[in-house]
Protein backbone atom coordinates (compact mmCIF):
# COMPACT_ATOMS: atom_id res chain seq x y z
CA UNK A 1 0.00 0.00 0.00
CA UNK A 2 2.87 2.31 1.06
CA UNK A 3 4.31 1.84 -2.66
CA UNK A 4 1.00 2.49 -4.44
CA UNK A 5 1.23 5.99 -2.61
CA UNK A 6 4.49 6.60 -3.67
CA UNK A 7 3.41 5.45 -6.95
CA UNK A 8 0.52 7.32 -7.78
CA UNK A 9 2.48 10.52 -5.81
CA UNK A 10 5.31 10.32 -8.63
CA UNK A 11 2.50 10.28 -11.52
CA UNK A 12 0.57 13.04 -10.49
CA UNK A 13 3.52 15.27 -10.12
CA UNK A 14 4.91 14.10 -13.76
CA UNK A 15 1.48 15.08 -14.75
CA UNK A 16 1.70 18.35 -13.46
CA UNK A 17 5.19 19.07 -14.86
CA UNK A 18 3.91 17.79 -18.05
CA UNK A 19 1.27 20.61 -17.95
CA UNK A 20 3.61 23.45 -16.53
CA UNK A 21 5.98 22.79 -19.27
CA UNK A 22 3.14 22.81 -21.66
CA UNK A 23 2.16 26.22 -20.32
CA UNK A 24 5.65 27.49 -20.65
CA UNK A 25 5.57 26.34 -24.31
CA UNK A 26 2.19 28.38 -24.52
CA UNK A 27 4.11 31.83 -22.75
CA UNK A 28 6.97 31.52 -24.89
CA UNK A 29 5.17 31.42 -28.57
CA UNK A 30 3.00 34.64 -27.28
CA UNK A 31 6.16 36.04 -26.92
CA UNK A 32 7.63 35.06 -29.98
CA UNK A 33 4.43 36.36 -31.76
CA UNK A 34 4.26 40.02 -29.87
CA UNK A 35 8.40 40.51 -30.97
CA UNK A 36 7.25 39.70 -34.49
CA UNK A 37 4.89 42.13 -34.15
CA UNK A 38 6.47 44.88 -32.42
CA UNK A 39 9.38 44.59 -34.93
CA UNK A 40 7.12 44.96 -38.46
CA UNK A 41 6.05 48.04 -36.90
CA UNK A 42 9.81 49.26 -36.75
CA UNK A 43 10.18 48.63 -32.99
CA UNK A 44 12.91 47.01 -31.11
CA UNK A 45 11.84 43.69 -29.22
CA UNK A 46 13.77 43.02 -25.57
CA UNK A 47 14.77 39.58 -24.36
CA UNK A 48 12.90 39.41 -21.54
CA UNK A 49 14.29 36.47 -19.12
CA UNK A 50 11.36 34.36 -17.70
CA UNK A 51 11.93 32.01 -15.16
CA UNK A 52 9.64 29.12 -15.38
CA UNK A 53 10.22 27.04 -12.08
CA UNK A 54 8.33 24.04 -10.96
CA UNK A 55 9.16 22.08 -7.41
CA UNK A 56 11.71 19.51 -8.39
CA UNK A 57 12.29 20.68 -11.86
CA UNK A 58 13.96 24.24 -12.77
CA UNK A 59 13.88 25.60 -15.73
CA UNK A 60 14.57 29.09 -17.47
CA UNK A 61 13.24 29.85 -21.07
CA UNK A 62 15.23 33.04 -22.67
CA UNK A 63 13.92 34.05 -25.81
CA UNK A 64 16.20 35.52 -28.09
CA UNK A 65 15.71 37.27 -31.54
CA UNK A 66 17.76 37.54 -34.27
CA UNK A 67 19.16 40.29 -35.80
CA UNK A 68 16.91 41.75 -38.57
CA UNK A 69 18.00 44.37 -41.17
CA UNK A 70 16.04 47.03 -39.45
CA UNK A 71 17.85 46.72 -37.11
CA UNK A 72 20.82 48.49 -39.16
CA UNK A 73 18.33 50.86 -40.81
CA UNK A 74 17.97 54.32 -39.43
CA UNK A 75 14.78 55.05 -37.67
CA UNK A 76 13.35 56.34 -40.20
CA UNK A 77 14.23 53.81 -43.24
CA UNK A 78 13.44 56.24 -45.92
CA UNK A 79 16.31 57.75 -45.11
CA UNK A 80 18.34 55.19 -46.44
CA UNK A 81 19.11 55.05 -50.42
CA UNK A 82 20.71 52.16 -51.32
CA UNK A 83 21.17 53.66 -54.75
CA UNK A 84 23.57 56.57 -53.46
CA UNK A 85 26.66 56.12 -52.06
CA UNK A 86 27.53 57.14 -48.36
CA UNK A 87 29.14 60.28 -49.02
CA UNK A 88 30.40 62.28 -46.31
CA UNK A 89 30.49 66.50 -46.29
CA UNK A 90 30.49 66.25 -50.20
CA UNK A 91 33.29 64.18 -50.38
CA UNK A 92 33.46 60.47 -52.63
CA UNK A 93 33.12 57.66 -50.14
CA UNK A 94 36.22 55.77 -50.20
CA UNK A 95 36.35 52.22 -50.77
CA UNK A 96 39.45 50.31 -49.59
CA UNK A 97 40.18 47.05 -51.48
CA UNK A 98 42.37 43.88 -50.49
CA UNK A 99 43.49 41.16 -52.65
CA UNK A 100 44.74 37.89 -51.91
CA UNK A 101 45.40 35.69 -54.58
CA UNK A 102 46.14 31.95 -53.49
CA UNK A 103 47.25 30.88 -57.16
CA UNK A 104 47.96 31.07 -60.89
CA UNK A 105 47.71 28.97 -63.74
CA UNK A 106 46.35 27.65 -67.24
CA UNK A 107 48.44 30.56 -68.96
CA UNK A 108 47.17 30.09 -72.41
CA UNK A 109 49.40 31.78 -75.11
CA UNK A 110 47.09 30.96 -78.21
CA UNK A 111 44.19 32.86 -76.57
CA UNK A 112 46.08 35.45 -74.46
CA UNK A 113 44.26 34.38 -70.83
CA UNK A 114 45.09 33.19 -67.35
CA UNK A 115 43.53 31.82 -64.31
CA UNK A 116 43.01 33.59 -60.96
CA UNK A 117 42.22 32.45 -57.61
CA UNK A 118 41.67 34.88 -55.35
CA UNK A 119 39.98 36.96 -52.08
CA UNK A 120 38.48 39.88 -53.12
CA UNK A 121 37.65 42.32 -50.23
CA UNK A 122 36.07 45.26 -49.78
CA UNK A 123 35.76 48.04 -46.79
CA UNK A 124 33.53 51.01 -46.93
CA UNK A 125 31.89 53.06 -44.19
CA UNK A 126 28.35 54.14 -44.19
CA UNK A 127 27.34 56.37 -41.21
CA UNK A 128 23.55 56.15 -42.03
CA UNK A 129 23.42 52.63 -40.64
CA UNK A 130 22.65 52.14 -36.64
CA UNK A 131 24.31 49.14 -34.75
CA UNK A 132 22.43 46.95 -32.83
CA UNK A 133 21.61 46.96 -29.20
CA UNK A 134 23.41 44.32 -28.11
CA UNK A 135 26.49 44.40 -30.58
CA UNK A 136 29.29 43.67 -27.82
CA UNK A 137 32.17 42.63 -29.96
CA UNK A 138 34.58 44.30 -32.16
CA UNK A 139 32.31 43.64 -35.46
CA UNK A 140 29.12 41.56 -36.09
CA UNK A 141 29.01 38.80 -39.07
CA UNK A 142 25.66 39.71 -41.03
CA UNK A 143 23.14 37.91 -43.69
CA UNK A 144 24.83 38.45 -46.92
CA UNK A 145 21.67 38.88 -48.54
CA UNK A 146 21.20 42.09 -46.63
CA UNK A 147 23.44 43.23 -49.29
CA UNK A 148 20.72 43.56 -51.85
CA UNK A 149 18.94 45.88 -49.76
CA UNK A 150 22.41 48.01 -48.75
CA UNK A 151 24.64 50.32 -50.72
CA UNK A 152 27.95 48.25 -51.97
CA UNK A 153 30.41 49.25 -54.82
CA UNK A 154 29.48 48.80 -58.00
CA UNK A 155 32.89 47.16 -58.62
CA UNK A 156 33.57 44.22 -61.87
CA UNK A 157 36.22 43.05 -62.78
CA UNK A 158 37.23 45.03 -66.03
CA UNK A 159 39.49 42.42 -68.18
CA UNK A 160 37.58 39.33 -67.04
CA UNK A 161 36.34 36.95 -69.62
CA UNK A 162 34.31 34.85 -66.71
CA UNK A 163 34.14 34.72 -62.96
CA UNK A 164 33.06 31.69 -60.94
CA UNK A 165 31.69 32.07 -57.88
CA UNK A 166 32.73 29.48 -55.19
CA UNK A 167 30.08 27.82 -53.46
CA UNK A 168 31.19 24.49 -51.85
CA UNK A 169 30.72 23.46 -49.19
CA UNK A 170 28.72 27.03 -48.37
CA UNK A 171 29.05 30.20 -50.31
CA UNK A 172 32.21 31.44 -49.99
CA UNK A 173 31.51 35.07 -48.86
CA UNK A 174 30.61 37.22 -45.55
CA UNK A 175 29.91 40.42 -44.29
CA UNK A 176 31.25 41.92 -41.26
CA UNK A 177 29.90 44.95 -39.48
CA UNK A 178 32.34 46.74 -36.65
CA UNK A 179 31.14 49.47 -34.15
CA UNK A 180 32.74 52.30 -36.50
CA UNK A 181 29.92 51.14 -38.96
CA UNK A 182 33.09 50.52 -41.39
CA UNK A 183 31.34 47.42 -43.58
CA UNK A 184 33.77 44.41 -44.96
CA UNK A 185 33.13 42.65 -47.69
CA UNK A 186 34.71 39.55 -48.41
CA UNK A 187 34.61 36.91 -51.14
CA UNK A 188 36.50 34.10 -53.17
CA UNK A 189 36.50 34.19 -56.53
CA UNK A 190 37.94 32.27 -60.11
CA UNK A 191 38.56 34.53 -62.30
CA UNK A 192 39.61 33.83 -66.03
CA UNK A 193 41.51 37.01 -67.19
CA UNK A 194 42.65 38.31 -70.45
CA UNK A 195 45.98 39.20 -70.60
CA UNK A 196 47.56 41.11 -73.95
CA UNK A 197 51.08 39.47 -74.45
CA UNK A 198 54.31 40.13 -76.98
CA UNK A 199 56.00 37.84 -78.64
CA UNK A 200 58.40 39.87 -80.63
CA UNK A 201 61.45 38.20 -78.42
CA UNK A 202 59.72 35.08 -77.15
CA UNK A 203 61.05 32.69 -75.88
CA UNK A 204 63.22 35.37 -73.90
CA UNK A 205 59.65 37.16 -73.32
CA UNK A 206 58.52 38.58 -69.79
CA UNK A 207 55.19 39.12 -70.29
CA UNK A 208 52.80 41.55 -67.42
CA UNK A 209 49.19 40.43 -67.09
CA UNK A 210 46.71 42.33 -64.93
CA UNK A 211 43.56 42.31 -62.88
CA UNK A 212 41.72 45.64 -63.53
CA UNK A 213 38.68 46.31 -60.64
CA UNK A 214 36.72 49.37 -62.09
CA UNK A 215 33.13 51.27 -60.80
CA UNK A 216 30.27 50.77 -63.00
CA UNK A 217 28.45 53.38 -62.81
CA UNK A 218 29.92 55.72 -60.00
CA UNK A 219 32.39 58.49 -61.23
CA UNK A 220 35.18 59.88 -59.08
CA UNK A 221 32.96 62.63 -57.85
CA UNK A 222 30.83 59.91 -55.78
CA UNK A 223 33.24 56.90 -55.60
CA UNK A 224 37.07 56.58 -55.48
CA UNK A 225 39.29 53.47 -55.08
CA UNK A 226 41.73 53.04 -52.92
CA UNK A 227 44.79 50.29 -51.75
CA UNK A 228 44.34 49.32 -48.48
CA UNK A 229 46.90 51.02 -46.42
CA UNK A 230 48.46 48.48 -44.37
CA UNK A 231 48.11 45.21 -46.50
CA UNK A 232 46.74 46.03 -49.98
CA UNK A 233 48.06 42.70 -51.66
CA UNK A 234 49.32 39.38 -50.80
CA UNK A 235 50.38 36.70 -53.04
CA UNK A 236 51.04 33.07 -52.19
CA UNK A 237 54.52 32.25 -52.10
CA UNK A 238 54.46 28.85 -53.38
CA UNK A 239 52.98 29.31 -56.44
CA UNK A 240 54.45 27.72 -59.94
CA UNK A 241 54.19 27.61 -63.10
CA UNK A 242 55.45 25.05 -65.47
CA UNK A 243 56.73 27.52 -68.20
CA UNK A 244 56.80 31.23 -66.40
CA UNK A 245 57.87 32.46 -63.36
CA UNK A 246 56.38 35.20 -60.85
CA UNK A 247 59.05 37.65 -60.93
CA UNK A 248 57.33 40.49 -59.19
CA UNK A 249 53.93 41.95 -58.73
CA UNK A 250 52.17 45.27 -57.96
CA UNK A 251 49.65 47.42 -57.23
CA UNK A 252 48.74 50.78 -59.49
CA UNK A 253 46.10 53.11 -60.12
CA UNK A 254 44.34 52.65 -63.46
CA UNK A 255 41.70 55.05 -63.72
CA UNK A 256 40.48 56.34 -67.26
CA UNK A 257 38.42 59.16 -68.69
CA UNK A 258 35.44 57.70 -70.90
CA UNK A 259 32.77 60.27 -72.37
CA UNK A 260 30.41 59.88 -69.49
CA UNK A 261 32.85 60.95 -66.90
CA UNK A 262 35.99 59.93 -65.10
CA UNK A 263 36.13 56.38 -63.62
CA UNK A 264 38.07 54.93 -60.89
CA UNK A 265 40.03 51.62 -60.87
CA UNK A 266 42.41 49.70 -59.53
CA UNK A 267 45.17 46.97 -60.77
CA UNK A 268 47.33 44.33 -59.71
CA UNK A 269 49.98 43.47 -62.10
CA UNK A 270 51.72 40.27 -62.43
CA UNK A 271 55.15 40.40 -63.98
CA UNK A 272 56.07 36.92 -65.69
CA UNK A 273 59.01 35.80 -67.30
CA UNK A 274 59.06 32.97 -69.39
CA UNK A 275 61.66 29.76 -68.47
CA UNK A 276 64.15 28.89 -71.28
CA UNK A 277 64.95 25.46 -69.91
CA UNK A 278 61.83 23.65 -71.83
CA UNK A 279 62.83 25.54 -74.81
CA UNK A 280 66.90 24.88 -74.88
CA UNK A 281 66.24 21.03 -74.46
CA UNK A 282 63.53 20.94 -77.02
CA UNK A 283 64.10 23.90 -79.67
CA UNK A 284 67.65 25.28 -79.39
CA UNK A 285 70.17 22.20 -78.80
CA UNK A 286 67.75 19.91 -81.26
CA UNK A 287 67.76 22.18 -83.99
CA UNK A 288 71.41 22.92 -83.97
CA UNK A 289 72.22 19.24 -83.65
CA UNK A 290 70.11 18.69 -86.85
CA UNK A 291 72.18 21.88 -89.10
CA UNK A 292 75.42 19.83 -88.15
CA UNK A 293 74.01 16.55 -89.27
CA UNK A 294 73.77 18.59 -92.98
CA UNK A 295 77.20 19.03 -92.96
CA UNK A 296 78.22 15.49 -92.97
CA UNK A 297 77.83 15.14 -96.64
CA UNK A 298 80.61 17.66 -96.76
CA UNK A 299 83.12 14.25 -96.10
CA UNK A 300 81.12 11.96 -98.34
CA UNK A 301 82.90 11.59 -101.95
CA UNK A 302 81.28 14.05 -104.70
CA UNK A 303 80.29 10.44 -106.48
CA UNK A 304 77.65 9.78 -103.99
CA UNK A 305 75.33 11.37 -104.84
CA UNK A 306 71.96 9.46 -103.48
CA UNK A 307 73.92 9.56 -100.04
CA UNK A 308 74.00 13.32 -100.01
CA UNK A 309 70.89 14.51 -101.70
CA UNK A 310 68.88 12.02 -98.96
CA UNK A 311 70.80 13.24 -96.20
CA UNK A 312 70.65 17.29 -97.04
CA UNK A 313 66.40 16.57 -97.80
CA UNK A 314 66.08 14.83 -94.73
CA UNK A 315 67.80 17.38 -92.76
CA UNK A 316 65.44 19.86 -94.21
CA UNK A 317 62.35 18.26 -93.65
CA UNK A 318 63.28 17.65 -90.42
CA UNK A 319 63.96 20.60 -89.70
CA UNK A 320 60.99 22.48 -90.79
CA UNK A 321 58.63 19.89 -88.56
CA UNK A 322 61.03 21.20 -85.72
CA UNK A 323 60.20 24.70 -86.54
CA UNK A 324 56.06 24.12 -86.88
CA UNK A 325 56.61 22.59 -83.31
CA UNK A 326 57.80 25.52 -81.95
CA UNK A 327 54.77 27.52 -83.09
CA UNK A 328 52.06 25.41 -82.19
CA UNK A 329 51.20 26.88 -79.26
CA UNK A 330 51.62 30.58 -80.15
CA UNK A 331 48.91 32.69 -81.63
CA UNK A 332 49.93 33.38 -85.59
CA UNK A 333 51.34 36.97 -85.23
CA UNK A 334 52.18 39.19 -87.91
CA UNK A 335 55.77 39.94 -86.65
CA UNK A 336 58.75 37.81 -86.36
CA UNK A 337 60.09 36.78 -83.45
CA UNK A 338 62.89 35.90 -81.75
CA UNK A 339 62.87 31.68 -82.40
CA UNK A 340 61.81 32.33 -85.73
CA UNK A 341 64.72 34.29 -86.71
CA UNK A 342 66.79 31.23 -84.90
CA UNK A 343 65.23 28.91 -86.71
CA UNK A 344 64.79 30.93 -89.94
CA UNK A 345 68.67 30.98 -89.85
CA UNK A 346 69.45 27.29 -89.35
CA UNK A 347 66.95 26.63 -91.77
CA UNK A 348 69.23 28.55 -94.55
CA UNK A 349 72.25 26.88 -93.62
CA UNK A 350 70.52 23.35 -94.47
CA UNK A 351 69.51 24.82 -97.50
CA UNK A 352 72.68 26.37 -98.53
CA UNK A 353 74.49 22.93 -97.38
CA UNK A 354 71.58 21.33 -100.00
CA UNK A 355 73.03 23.61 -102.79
CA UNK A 356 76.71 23.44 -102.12
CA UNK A 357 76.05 19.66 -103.17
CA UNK A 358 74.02 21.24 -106.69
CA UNK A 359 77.44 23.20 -107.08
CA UNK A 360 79.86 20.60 -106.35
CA UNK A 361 77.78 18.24 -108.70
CA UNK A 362 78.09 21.07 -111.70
CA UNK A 363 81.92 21.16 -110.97
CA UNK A 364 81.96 17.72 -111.55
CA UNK A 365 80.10 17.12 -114.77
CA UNK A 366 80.78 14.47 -116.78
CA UNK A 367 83.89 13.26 -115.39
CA UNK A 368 82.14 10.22 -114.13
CA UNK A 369 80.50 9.15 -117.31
CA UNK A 370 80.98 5.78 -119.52
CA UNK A 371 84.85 6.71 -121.15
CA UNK A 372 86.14 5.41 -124.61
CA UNK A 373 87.80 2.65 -124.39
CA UNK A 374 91.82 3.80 -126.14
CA UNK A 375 93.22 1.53 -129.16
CA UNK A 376 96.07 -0.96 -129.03
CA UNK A 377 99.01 0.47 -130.03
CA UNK A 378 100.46 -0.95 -133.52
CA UNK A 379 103.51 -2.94 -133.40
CA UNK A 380 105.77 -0.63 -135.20
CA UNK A 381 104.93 2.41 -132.76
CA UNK A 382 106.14 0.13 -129.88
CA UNK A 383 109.61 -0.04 -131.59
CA UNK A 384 109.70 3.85 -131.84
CA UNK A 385 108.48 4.30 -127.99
CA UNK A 386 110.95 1.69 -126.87
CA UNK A 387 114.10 3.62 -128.88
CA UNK A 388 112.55 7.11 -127.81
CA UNK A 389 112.85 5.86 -123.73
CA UNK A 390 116.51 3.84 -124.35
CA UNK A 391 117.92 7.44 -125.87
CA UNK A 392 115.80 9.13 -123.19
CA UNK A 393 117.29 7.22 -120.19
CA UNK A 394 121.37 7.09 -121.96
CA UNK A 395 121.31 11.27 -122.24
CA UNK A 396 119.81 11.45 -118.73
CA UNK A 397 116.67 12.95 -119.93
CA UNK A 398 113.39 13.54 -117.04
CA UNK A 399 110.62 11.60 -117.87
CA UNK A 400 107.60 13.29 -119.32
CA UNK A 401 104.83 15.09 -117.33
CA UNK A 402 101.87 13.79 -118.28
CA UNK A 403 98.61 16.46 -118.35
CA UNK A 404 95.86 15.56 -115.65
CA UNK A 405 92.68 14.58 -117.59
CA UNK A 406 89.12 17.15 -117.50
CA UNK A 407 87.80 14.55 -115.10
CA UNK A 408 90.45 14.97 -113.14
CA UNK A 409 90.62 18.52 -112.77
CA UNK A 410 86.99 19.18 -112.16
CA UNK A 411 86.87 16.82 -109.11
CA UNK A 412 89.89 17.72 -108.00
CA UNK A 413 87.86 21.12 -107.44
CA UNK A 414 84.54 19.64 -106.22
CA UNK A 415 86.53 17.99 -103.87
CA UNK A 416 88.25 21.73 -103.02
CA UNK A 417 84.94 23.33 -102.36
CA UNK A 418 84.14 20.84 -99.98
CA UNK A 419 87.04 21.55 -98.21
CA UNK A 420 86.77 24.92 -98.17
CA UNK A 421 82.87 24.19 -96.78
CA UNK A 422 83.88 22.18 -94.08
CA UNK A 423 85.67 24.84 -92.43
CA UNK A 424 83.07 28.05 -93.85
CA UNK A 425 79.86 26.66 -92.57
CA UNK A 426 80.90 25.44 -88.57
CA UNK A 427 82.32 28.65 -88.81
CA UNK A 428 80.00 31.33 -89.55
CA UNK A 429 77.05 29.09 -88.33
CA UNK A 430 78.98 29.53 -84.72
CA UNK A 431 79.55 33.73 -85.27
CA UNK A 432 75.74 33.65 -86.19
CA UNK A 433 74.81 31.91 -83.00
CA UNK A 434 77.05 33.63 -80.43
CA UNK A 435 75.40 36.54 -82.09
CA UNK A 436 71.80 35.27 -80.91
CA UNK A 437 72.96 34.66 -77.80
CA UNK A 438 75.03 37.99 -76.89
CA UNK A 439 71.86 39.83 -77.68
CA UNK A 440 69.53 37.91 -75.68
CA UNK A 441 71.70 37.49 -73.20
CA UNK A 442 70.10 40.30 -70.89
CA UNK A 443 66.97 38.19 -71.09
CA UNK A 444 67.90 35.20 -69.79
């Protein structure tokens, strides 16, 4: 009986919990309701703290509201023009911009873009907003949708062919407000950039591509630009590139005058220059290596001439698939540059080592044609040659000289001008090169 009491004690005051808490559920959503009121009619609603107690059980319910954008509003919210910038006593509001770009890459010579990764913030101040009541800390993270309801800079991104927009795993951008009303923007961007190169001494080249931020629609007498003061740019040390490297960067000012007014902007400028390793290894040493191959038909006998023809062709041919692989992945310019003079030149000396072998070949006409076979000498003119060399060698005469034969004479000059090549070409193909090199030397 004793534990039947207890029993039906502990039920009845579960039941009665159950209903106080169910009550307390019924208090707080009247609350919730009034503060929804109170703030669509402009007002501020208090967090009021109710302690809900029950024998046995304590509880406290706070009810706490969020922060709304009227909050931030003036008083009055007509008062606020999103559409005009916060200026101050007349003077353009000044917006402060940061850049951090984490890396670089998919330089694309043929089309004359790059890729961007970067953080792209920006810090205004606009003393028509209020700060909430119970903003404590040193700034206050807000809904970044607020910001199609607030004044922001009209900034884009002036030589961008397309911008992507990160949004895994949550959008990548935020809003901070701090107690000066100063308003950060932040965000992390892709950007694919154009960027207008020369080639005139490529592969020595050292190209500068930029990222241009300009105002839309705001002229200098409403909205200027400015570098942050204290860190206006920072750039990831580790990036690389497989063909250029990062030699510098920097920030300048590129505003411009267009017919509707003056326009501010801003620019970061890379400054790239172009590695020659990939291109010794696979242009320079390759290409050389293939004009000295010509001149080996410089030591083969004037005769051959299948052996020499094949091997000057081949050389050439070679030679000119060497120099469509160097352009493949250049846009086709107007201009010459710098590796086509290179391998304009070496191209020449193939050819010219091609028509030293036409020369040498005239030179030699017909020496090496089908000769008449001479006649027998009659037996009475070998008695007169015998008693002309008996008297000859009794008086102490000198033999003869006997005249070299047209065939003779011209190879004995083919054979002279390819002499006289072996020694010509190595050389002046060397002056020609240390040439090349001297003045391109400041590049490398």
């Amino acid at each position: 009986m004793h534990e039947d009491a207890r029993y039906r004690s502990a039920k009845g005051f579960l039941k009665a919990s159950a209903k106080e808490i169910e009550s307390a559920q019924k208090v707080q959503h009247c609350i919730i309701v009034h503060c929804q009121d109170l703030i669509a009619a402009g007002s501020t609603c208090p967090a009021p703290d109710l302690p809900l107690r029950s024998e046995g059980m304590p509880q406290a319910i706070n009810v706490i509201t969020s922060l709304t954008f009227n909050d931030i509003l003036p008083e009055d919210p007509k008062l606020y023009d999103k559409m005009r910038p916060p200026k101050k006593d007349g003077s353009p509001t000044v917006v402060y911009f940061h850049v951090t770009v984490m890396g670089l890459d998919s330089i694309d010579e043929n089309a004359m873009t790059y890729a961007a990764d970067i953080f792209f913030a920006q810090t205004w101040k606009d003393d028509r907003l209020r700060l909430p009541e119970n903003m404590t800390s040193e700034y206050r993270l807000l809904e970044v949708d607020w910001l199609k309801n607030m004044w922001r800079p009209d900034s884009f991104f002036k030589n961008a062919k397309s911008v992507t927009f990160q949004t895994m795993t949550i959008p990548n951008h935020y809003i901070w407000l701090y107690k000066d009303k100063t308003i950060l923007y932040m965000v992390k961007l892709t950007l694919k950039l154009s960027c207008a190169m020369n080639f005139i001494i490529y592969p020595h080249d050292t190209q500068e591509c930029k990222l241009q931020m300009e105002s839309l629609s705001h002229t200098t007498d409403d909205m200027v630009f400015q570098w942050d003061p204290d860190v206006p740019l920072v750039v990831d040390e580790n990036i690389e590139l497989p063909q250029l490297q990062l030699v510098s960067n920097k920030t300048e000012d590129c505003s411009q005058v267009y017919s509707t007014g003056n326009f501010t902007c801003l620019e970061v400028v890379f400054v790239l220059k172009r590695r020659l390793g990939y291109y010794l290894f696979h242009t320079y040493i390759p290409t050389c290596l293939i004009v000295i191959m010509s001149w080996v038909s410089f030591w083969i006998k004037p005769e051959a001439a299948p052996a020499r023809v094949t091997l000057g062709v081949t050389s050439l041919l070679t030679l000119s698939t060497q120099h469509a692989k160097s352009q493949a992945a250049l846009p086709p310019v107007s201009y010459l540059k710098a590796v086509d003079a290179f391998m304009s030149t070496c191209t020449l000396f193939v050819f010219m080592a091609l028509m030293e072998y036409c020369l040498v070949n005239i030179v030699l006409g017909d020496s090496d044609g089908p000769k008449s076979v001479p006649e027998a000498p009659k037996p009475d003119r070998v008695f007169d040659l015998a008693a002309r060399e008996n008297s000859r060698l009794l008086t102490g005469q000198p033999p003869a000289q006997t005249l070299p034969s047209p065939g003779q004479m011209n190879r004995s000059r083919a054979i002279n001008i390819d002499r006289f090549s072996r020694v010509f070409f190595p050389l002046l193909f060397a002056i020609l090169n240390a040439t090349y090199w001297v003045l391109f030397a400041e590049f490398l």
